[in-house]
Protein backbone atom coordinates (compact mmCIF):
# COMPACT_ATOMS: atom_id res chain seq x y z
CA UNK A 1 0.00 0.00 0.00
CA UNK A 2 1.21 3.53 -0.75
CA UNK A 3 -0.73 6.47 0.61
CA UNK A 4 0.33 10.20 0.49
CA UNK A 5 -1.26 12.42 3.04
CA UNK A 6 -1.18 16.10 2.15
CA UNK A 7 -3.22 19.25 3.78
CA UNK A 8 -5.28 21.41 2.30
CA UNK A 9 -4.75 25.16 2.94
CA UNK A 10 -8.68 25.40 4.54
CA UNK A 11 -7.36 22.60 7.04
CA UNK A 12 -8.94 19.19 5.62
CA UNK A 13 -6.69 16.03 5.22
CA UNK A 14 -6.24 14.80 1.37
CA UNK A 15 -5.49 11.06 1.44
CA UNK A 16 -4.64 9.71 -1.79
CA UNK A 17 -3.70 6.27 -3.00
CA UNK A 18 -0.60 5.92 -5.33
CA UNK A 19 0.76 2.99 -7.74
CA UNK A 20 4.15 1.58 -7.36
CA UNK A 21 5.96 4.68 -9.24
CA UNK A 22 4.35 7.00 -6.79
CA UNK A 23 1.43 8.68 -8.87
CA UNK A 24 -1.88 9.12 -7.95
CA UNK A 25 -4.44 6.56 -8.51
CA UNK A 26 -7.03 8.88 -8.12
CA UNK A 27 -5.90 12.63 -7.73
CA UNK A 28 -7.90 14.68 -5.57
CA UNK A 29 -8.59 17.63 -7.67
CA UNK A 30 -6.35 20.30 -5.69
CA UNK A 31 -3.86 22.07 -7.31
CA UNK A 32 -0.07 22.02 -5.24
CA UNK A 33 -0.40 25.58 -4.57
CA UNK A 34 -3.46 24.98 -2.41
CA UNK A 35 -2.13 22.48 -0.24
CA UNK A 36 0.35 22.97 2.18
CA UNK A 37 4.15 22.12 2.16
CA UNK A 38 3.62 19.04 4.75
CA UNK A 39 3.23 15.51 2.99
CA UNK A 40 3.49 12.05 4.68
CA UNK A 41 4.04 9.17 1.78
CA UNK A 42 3.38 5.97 3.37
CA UNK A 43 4.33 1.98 2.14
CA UNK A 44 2.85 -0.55 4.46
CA UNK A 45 1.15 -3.94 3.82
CA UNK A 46 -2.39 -3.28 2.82
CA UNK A 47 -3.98 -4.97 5.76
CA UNK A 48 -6.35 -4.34 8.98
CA UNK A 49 -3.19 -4.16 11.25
CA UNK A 50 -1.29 -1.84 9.21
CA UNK A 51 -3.93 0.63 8.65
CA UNK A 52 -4.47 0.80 12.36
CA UNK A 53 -0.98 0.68 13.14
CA UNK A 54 -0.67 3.95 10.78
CA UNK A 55 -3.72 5.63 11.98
CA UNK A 56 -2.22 5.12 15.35
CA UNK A 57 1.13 6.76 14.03
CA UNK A 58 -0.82 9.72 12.56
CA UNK A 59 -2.73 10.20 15.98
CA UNK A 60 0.16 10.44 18.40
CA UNK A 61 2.19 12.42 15.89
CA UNK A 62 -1.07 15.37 16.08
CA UNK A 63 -0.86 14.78 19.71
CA UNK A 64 3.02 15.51 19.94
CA UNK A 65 2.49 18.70 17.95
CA UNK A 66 -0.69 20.02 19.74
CA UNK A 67 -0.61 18.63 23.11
CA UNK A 68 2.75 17.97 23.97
CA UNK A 69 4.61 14.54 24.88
CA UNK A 70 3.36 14.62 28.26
CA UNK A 71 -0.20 13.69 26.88
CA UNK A 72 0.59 11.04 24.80
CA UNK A 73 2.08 9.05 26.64
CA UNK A 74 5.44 9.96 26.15
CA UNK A 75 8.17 11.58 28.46
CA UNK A 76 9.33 14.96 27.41
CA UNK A 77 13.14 14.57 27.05
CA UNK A 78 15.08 17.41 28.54
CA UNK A 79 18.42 18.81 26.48
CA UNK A 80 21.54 19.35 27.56
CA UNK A 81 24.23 22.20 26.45
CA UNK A 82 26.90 21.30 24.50
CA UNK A 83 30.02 22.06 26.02
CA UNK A 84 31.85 23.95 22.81
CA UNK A 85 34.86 24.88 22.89
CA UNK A 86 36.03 28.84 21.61
């Protein structure tokens, strides 16, 4: 299975299906300048487990970026200075 996911400047989620060589099976009908510069190409197996395994991917990836890692589950990992030399 190969899926690209691509937003829409008005905020909806374009999901389209592509063949082996990466094109479209069937294009939504938005032109590149109205969707924004984020895209997520996927190859899995085209089963049950995979498609949930991906949705799951997809979920906790909009929770990092609008909740935080705290919220999903994860720990928030705390940086540490490099020690540079001058």
């Amino acid at each position: 299975m190969y899926r690209r996911y691509s937003i829409h400047r008005d905020g909806d989620l374009l999901v389209e299906d592509l063949d082996e060589s990466g094109k479209p099976i069937d294009p939504e009908p938005v032109a590149p300048e109205e969707r924004l510069p984020i895209e997520v190409t996927v190859l899995s197996p085209d089963d049950t487990d995979s498609r949930a395994a991906l949705l799951d991917l997809l979920e906790m990836a909009l929770g990092l970026e609008t909740e935080g890692p705290e919220k999903t589950g994860l720990r928030k990992r705390e940086g540490k200075k490099l020690d540079v030399l001058s």
